[in-house]
PDB file of N, CA and C in Angstrom:
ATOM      1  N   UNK A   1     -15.620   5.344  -3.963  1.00  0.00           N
ATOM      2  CA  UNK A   1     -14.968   4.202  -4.584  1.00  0.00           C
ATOM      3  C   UNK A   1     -13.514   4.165  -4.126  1.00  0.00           C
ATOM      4  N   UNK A   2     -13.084   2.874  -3.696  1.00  0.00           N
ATOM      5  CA  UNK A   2     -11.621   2.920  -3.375  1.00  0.00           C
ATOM      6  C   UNK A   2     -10.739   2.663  -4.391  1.00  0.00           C
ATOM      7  N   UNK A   3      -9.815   3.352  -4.221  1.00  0.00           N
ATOM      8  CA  UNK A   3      -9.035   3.023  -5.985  1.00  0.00           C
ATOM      9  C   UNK A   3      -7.120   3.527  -4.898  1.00  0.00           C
ATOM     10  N   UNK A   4      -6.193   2.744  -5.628  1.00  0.00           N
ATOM     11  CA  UNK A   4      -5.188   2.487  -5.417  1.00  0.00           C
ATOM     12  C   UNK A   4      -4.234   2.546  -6.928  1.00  0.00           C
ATOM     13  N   UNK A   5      -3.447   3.851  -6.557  1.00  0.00           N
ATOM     14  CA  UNK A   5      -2.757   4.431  -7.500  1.00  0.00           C
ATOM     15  C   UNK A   5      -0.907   4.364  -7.749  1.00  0.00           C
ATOM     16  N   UNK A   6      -0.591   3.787  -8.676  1.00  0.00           N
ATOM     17  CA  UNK A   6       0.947   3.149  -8.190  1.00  0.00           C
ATOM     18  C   UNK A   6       2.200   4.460  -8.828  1.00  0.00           C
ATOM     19  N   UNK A   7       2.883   4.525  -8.604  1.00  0.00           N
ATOM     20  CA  UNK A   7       3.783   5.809  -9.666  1.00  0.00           C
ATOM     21  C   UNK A   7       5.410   4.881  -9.202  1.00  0.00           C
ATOM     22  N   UNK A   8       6.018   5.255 -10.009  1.00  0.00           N
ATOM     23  CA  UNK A   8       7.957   5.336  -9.665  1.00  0.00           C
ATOM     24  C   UNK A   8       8.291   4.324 -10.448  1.00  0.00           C
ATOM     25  N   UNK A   9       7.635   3.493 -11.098  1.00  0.00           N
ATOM     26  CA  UNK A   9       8.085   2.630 -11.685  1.00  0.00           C
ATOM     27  C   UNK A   9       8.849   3.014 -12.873  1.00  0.00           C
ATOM     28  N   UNK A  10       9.505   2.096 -13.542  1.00  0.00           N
ATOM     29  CA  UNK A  10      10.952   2.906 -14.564  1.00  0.00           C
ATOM     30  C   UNK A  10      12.050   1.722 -14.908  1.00  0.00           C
ATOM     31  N   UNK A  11      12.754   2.330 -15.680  1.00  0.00           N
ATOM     32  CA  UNK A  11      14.507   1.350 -16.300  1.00  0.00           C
ATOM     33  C   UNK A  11      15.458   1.936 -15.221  1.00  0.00           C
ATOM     34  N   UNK A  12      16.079   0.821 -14.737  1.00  0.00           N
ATOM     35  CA  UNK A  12      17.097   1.044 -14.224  1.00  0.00           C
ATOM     36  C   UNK A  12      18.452   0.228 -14.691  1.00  0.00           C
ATOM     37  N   UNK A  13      19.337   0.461 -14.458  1.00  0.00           N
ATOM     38  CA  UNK A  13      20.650  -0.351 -14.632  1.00  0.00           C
ATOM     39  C   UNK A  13      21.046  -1.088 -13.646  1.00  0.00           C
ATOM     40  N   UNK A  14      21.441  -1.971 -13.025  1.00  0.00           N
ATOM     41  CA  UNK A  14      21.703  -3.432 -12.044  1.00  0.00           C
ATOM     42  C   UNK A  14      22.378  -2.180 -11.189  1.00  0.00           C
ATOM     43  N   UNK A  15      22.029  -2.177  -9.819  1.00  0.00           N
ATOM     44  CA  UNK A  15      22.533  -1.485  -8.362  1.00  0.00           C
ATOM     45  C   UNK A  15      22.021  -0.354  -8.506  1.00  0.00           C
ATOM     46  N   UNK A  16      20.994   0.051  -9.395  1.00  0.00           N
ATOM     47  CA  UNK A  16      20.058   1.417  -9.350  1.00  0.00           C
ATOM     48  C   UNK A  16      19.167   1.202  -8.571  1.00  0.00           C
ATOM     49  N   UNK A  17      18.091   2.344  -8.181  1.00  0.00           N
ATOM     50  CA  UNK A  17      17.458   2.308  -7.029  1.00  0.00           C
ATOM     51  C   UNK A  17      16.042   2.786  -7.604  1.00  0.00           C
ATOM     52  N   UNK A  18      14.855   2.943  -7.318  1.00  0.00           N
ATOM     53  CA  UNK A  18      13.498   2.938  -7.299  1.00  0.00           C
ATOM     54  C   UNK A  18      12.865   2.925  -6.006  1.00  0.00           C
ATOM     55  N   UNK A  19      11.704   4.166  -6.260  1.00  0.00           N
ATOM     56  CA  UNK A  19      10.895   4.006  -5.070  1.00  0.00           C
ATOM     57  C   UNK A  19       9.382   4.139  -5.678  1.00  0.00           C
ATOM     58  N   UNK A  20       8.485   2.820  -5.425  1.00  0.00           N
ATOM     59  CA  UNK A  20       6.912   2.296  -5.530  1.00  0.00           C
ATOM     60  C   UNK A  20       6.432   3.604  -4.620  1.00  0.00           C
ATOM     61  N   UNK A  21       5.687   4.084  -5.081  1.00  0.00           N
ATOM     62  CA  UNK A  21       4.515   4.670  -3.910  1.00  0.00           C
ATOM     63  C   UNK A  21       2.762   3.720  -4.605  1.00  0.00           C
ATOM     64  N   UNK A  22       1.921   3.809  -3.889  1.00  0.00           N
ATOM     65  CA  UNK A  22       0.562   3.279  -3.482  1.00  0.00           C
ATOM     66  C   UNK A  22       0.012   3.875  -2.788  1.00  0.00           C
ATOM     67  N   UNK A  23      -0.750   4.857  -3.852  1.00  0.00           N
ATOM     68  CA  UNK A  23      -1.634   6.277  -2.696  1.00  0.00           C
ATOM     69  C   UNK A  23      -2.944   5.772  -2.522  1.00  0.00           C
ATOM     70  N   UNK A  24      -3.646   5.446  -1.842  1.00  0.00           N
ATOM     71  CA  UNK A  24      -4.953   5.003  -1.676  1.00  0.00           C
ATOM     72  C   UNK A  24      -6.037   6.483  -1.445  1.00  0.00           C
ATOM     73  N   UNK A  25      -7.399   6.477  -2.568  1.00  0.00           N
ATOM     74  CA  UNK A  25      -8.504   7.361  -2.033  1.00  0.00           C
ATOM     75  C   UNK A  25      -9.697   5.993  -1.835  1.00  0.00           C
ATOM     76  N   UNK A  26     -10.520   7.511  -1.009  1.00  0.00           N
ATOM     77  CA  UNK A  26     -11.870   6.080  -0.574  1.00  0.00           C
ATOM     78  C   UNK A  26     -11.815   5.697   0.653  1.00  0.00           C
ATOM     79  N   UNK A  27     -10.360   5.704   0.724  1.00  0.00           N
ATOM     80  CA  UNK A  27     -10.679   4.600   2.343  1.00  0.00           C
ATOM     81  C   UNK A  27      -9.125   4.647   3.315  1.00  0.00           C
ATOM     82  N   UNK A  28      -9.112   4.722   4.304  1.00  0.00           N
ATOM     83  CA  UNK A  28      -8.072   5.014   5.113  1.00  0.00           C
ATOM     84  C   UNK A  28      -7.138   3.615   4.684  1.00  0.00           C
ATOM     85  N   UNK A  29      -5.920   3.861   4.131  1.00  0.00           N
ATOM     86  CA  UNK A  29      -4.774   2.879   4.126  1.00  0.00           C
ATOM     87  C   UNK A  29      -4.027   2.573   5.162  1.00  0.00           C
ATOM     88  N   UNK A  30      -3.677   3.283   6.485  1.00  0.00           N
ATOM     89  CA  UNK A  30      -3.506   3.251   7.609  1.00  0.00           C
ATOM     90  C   UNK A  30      -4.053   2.027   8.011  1.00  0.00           C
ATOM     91  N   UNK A  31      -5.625   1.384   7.516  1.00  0.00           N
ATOM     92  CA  UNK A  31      -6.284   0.515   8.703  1.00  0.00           C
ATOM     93  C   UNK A  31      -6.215  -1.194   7.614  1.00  0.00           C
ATOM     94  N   UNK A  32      -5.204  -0.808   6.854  1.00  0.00           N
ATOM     95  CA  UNK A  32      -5.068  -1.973   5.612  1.00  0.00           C
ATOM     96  C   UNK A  32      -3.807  -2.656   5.755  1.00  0.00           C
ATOM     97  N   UNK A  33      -3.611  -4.017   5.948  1.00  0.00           N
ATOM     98  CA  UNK A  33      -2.374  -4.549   5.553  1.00  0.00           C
ATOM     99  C   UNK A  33      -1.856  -4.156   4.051  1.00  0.00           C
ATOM    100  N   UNK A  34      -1.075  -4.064   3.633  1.00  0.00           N
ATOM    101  CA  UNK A  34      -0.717  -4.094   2.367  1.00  0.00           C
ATOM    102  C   UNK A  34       0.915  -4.894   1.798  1.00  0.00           C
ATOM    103  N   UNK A  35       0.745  -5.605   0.658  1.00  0.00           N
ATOM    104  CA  UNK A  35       1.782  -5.792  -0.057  1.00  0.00           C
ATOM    105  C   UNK A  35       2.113  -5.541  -1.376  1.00  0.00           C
ATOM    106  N   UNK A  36       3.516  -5.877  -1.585  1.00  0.00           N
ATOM    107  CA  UNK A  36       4.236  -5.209  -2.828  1.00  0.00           C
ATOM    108  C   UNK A  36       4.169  -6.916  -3.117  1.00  0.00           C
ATOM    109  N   UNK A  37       4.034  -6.836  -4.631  1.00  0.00           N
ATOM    110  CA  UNK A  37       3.957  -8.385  -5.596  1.00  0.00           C
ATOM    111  C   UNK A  37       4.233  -7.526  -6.791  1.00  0.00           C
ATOM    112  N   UNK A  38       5.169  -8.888  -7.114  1.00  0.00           N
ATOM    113  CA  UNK A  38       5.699  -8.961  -8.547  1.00  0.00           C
ATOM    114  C   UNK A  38       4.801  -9.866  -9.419  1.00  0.00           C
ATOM    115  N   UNK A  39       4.940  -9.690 -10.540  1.00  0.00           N
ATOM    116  CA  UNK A  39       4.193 -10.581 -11.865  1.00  0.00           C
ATOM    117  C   UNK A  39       5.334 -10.477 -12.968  1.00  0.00           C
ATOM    118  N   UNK A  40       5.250 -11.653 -13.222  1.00  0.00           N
ATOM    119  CA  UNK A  40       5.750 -11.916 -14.725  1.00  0.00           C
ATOM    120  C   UNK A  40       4.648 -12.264 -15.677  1.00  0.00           C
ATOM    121  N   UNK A  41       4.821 -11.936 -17.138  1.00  0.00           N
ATOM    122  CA  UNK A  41       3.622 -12.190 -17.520  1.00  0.00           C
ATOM    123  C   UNK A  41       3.208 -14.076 -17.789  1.00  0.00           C
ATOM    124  N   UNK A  42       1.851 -14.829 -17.671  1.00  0.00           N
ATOM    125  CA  UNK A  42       2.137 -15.798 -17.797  1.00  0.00           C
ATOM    126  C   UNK A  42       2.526 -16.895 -16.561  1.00  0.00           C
ATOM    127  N   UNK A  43       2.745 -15.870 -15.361  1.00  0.00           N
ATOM    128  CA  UNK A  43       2.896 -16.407 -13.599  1.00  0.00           C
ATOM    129  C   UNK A  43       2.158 -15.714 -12.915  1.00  0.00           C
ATOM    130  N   UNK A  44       2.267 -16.677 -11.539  1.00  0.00           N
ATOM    131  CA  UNK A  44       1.710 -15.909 -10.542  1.00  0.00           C
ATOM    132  C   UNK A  44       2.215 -14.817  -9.945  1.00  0.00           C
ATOM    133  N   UNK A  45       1.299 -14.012  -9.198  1.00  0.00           N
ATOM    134  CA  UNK A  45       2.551 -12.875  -8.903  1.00  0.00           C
ATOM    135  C   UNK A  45       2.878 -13.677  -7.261  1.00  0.00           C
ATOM    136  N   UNK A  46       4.261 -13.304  -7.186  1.00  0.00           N
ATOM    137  CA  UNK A  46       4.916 -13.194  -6.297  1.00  0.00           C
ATOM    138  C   UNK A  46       4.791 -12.402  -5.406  1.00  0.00           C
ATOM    139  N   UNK A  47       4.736 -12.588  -4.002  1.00  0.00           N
ATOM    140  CA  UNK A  47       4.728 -11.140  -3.133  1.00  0.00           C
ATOM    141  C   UNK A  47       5.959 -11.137  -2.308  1.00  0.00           C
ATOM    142  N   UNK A  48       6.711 -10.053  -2.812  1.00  0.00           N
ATOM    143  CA  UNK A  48       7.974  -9.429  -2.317  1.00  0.00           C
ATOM    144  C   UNK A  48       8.527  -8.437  -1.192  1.00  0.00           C
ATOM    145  N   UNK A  49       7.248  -7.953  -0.406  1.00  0.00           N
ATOM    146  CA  UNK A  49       7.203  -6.895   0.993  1.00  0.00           C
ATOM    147  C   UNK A  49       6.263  -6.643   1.066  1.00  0.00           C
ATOM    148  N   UNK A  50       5.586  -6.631   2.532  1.00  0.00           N
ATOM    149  CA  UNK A  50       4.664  -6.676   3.211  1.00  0.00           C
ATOM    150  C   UNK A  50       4.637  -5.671   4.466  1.00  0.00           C
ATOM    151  N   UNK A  51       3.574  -4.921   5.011  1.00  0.00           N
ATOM    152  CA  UNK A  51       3.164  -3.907   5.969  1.00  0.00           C
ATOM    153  C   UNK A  51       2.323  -4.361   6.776  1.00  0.00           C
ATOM    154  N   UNK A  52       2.078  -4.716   7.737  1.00  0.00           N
ATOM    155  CA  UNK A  52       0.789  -4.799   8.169  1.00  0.00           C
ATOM    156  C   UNK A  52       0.158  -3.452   8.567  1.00  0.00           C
ATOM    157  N   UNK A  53      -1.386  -3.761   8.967  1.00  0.00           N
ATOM    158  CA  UNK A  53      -1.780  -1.913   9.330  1.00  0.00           C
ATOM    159  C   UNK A  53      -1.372  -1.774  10.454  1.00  0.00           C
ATOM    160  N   UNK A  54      -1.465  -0.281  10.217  1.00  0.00           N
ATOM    161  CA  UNK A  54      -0.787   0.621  11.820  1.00  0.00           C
ATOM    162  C   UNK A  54       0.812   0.287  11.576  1.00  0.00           C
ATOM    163  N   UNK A  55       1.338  -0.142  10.575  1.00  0.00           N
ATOM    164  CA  UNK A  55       2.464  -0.818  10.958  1.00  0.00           C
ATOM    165  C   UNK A  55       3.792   0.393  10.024  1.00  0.00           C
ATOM    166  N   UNK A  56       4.695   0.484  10.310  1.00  0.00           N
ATOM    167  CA  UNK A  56       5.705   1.574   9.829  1.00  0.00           C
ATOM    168  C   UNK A  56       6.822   0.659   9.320  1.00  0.00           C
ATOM    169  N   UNK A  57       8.245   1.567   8.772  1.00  0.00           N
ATOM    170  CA  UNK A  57       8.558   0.865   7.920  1.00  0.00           C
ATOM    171  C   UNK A  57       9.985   0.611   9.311  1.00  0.00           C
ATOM    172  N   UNK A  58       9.666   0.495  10.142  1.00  0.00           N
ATOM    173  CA  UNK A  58      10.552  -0.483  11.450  1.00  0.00           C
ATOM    174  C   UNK A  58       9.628  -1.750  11.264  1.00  0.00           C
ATOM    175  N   UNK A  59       8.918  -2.444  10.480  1.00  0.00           N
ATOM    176  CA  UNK A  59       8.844  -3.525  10.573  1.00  0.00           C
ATOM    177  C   UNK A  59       9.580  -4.614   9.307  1.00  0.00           C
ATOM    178  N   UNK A  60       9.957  -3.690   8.312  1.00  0.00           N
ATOM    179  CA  UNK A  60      10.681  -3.916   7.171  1.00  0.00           C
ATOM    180  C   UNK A  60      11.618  -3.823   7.050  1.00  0.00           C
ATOM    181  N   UNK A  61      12.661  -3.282   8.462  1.00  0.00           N
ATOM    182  CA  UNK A  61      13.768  -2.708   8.110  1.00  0.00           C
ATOM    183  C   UNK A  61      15.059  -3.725   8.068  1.00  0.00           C
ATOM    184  N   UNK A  62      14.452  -4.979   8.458  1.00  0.00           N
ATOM    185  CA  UNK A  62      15.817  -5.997   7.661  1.00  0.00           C
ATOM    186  C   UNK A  62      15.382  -6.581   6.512  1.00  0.00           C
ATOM    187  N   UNK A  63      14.415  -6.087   6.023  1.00  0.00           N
ATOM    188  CA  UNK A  63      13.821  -7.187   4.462  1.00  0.00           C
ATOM    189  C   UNK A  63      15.198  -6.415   3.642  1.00  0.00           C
ATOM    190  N   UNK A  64      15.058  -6.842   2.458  1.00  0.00           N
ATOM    191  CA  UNK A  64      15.064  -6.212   1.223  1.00  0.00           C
ATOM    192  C   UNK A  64      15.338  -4.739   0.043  1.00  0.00           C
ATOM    193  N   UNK A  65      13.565  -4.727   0.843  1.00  0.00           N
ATOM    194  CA  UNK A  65      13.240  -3.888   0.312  1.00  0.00           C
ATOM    195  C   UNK A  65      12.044  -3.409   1.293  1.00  0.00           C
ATOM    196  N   UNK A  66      12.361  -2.762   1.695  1.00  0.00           N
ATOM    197  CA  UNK A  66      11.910  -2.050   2.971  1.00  0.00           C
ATOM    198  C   UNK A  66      10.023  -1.397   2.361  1.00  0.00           C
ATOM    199  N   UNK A  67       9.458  -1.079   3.301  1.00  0.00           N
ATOM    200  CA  UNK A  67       8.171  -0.898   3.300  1.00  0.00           C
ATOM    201  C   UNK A  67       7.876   0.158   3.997  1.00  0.00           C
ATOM    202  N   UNK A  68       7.092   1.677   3.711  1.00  0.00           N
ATOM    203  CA  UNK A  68       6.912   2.211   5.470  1.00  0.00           C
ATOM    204  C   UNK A  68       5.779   3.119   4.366  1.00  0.00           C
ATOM    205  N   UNK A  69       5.210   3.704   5.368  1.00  0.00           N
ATOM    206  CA  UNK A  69       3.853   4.508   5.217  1.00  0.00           C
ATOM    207  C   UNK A  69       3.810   6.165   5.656  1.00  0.00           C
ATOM    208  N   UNK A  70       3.149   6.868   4.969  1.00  0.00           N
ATOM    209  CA  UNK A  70       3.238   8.227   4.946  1.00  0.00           C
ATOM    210  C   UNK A  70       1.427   8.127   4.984  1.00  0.00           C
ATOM    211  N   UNK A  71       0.940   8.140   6.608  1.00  0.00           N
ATOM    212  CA  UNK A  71      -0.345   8.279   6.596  1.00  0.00           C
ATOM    213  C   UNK A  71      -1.121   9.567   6.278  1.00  0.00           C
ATOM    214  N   UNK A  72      -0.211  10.669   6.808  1.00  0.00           N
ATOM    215  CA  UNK A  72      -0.681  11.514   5.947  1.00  0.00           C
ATOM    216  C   UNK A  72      -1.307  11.900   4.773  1.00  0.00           C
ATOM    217  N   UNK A  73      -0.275  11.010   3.919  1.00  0.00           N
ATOM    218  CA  UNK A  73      -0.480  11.254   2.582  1.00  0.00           C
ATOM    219  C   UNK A  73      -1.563  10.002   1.919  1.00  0.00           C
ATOM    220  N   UNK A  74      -1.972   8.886   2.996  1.00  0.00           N
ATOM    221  CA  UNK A  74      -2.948   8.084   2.560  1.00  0.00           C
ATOM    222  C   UNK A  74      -1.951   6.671   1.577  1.00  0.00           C
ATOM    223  N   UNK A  75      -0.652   6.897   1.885  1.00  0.00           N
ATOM    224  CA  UNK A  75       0.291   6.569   1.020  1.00  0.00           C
ATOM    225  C   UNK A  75       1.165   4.998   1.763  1.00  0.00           C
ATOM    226  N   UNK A  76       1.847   4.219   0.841  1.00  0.00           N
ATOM    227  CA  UNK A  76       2.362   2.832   0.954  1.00  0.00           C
ATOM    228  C   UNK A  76       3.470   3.480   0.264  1.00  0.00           C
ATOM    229  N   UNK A  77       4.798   2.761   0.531  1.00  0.00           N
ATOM    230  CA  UNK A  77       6.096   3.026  -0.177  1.00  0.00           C
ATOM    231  C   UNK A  77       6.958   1.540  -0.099  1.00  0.00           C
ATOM    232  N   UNK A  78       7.665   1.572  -1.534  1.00  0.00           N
ATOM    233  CA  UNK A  78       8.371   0.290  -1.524  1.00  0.00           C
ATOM    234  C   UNK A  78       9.885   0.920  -1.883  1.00  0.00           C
ATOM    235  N   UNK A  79      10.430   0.541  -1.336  1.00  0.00           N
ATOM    236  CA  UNK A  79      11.859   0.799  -1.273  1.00  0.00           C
ATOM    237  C   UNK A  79      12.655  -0.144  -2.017  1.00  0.00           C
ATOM    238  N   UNK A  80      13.090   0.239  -3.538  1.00  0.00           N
ATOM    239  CA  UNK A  80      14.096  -1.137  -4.007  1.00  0.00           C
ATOM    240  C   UNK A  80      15.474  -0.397  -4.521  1.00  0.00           C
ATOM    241  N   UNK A  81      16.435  -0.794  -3.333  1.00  0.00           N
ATOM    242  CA  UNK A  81      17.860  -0.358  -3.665  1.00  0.00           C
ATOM    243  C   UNK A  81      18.550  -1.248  -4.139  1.00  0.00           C
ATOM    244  N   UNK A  82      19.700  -1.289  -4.530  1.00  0.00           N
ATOM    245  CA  UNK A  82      20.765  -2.608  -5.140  1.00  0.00           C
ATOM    246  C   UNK A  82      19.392  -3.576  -6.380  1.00  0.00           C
ATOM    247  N   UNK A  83      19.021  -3.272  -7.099  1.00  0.00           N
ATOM    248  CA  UNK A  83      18.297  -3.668  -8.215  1.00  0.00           C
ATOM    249  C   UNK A  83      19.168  -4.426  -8.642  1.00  0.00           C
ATOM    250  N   UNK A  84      18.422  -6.117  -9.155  1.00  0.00           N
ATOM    251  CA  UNK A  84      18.979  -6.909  -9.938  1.00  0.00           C
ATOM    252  C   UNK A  84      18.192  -6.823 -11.493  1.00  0.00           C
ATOM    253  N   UNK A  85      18.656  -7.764 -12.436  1.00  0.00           N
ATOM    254  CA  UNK A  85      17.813  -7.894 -13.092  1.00  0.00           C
ATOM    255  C   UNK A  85      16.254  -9.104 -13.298  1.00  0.00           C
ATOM    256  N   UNK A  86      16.766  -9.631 -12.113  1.00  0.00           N
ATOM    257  CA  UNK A  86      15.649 -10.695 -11.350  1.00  0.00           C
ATOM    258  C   UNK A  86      14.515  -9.904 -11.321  1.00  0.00           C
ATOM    259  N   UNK A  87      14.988  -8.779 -10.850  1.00  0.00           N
ATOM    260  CA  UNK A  87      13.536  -7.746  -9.833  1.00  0.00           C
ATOM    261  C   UNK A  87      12.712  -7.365 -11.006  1.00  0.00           C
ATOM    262  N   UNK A  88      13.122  -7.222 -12.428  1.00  0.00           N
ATOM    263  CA  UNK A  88      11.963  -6.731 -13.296  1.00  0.00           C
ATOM    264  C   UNK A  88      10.832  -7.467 -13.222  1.00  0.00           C
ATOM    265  N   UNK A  89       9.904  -6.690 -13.739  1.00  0.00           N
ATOM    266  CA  UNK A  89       8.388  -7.440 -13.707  1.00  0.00           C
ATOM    267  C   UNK A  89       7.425  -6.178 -13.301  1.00  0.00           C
ATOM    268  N   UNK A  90       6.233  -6.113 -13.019  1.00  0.00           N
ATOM    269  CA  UNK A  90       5.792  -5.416 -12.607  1.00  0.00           C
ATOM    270  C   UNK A  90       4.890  -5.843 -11.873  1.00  0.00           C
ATOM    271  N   UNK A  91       5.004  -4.576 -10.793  1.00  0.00           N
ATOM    272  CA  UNK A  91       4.538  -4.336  -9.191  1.00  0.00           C
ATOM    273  C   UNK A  91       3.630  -4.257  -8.842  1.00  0.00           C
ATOM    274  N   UNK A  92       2.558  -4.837  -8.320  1.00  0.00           N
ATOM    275  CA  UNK A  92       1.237  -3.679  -8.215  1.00  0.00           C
ATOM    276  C   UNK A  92       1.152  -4.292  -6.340  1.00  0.00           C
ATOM    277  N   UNK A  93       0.773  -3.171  -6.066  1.00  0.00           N
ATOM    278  CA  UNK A  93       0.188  -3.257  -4.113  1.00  0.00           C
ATOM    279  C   UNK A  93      -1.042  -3.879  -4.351  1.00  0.00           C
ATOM    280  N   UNK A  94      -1.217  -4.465  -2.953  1.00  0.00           N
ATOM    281  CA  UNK A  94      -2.571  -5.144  -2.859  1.00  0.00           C
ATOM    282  C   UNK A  94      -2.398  -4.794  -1.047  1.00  0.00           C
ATOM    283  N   UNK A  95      -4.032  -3.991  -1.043  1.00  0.00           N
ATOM    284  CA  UNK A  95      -4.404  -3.708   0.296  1.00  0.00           C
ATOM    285  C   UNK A  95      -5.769  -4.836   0.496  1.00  0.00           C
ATOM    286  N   UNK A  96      -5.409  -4.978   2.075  1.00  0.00           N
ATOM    287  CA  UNK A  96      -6.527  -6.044   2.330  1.00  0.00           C
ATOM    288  C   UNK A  96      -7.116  -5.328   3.841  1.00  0.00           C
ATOM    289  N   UNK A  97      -8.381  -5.956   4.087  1.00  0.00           N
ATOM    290  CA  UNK A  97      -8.784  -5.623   5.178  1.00  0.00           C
ATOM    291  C   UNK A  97      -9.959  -6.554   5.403  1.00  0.00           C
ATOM    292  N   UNK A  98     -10.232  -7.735   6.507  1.00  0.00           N
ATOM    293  CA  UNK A  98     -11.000  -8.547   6.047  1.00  0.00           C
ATOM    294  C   UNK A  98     -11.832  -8.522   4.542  1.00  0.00           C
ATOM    295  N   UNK A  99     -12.671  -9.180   4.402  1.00  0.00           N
ATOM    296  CA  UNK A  99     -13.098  -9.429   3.425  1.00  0.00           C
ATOM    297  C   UNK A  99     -12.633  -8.660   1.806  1.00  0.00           C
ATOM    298  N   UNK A 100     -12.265  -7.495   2.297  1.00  0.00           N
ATOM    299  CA  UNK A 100     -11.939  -6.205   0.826  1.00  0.00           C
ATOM    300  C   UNK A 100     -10.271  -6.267   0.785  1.00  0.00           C
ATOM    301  N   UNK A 101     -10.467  -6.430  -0.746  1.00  0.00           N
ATOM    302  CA  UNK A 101      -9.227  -6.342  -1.047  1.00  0.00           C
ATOM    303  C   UNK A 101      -9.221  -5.571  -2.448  1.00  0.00           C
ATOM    304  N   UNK A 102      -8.594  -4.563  -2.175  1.00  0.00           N
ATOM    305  CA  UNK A 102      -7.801  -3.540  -3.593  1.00  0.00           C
ATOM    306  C   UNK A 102      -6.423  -3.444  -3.991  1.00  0.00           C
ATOM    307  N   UNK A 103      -6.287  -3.262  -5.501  1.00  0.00           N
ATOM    308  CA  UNK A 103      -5.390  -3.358  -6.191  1.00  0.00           C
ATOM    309  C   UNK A 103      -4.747  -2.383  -6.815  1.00  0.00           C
ATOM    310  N   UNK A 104      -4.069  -1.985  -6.992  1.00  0.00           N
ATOM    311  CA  UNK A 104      -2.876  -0.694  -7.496  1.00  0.00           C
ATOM    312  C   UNK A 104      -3.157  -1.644  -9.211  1.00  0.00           C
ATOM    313  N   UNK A 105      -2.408  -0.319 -10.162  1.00  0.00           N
ATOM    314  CA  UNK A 105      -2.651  -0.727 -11.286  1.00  0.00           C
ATOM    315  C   UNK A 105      -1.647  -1.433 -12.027  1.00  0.00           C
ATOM    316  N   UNK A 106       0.011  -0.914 -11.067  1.00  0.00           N
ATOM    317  CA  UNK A 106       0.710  -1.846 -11.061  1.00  0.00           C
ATOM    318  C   UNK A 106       1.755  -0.799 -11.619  1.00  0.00           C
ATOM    319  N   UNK A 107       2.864  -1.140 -11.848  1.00  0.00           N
ATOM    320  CA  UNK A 107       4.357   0.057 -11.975  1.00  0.00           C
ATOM    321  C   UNK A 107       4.957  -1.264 -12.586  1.00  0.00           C
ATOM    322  N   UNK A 108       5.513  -0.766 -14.083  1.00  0.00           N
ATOM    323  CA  UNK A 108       6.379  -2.057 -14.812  1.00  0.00           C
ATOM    324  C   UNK A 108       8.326  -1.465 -14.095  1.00  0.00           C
ATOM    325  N   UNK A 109       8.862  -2.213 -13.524  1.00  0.00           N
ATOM    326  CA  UNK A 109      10.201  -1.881 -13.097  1.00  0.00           C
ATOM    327  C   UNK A 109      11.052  -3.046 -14.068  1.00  0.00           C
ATOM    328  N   UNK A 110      12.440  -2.220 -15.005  1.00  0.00           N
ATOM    329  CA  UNK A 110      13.029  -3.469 -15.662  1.00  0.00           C
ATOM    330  C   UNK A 110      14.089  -2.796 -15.069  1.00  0.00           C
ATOM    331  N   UNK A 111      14.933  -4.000 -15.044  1.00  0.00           N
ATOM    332  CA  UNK A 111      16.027  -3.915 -14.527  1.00  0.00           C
ATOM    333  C   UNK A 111      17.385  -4.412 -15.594  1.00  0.00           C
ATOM    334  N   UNK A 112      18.380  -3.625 -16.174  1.00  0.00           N
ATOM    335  CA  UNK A 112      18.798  -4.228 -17.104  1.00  0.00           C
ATOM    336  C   UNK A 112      20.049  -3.527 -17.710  1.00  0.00           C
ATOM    337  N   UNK A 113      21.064  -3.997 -18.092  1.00  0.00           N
ATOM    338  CA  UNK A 113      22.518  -3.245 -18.664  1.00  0.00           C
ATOM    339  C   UNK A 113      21.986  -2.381 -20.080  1.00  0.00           C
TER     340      UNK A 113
END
């Protein structure tokens, strides 16, 4: 069974920093696009950084919030430095690979004085 596991999520104070991980078992994450999406409750989620597969985090490195992969570890990473309080909501990855698509369970991040 493929299952997608989220951790780092947390309170921060405005210009604090957080790091998403998205460990994937079941199935090689390496051969998966994946993105980071926000939800508010009541909206759609938003998607806020993106990986494609095979792809490292030199393809993210002028976003945001940067993206890169630890294949080793079967692992996705979201990088959020300079935190607003915009950015709260919570996170969940979504890996795709034609037809299959899996979901992380999601990491609540608030951002807030």
């Amino acid at each position: 069974q493929v299952q997608l596991v989220e951790s780092g999520g947390g309170w921060v104070q405005p210009g604090g920093s957080l790091e998403l991980s998205c460990v994937a078992s079941g199935t090689l994450l390496s051969t998966y696009d994946v993105a980071w999406y926000r939800q508010i409750p009541g909206k759609e989620r938003d998607m806020v950084a993106f990986i494609p597969r095979w792809g490292n985090n030199i393809h993210s490195a002028k976003g945001r919030f940067p993206v890169s992969r630890d294949n080793a570890k079967n692992a996705v990473y979201l990088r959020m430095d300079n935190l607003k309080p915009d950015d709260t909501g919570t996170y969940y990855c979504n890996a795709v690979s034609g037809t299959n698509s899996y979901w992380g369970q999601g990491a609540q991040v608030t951002v807030s004085s």
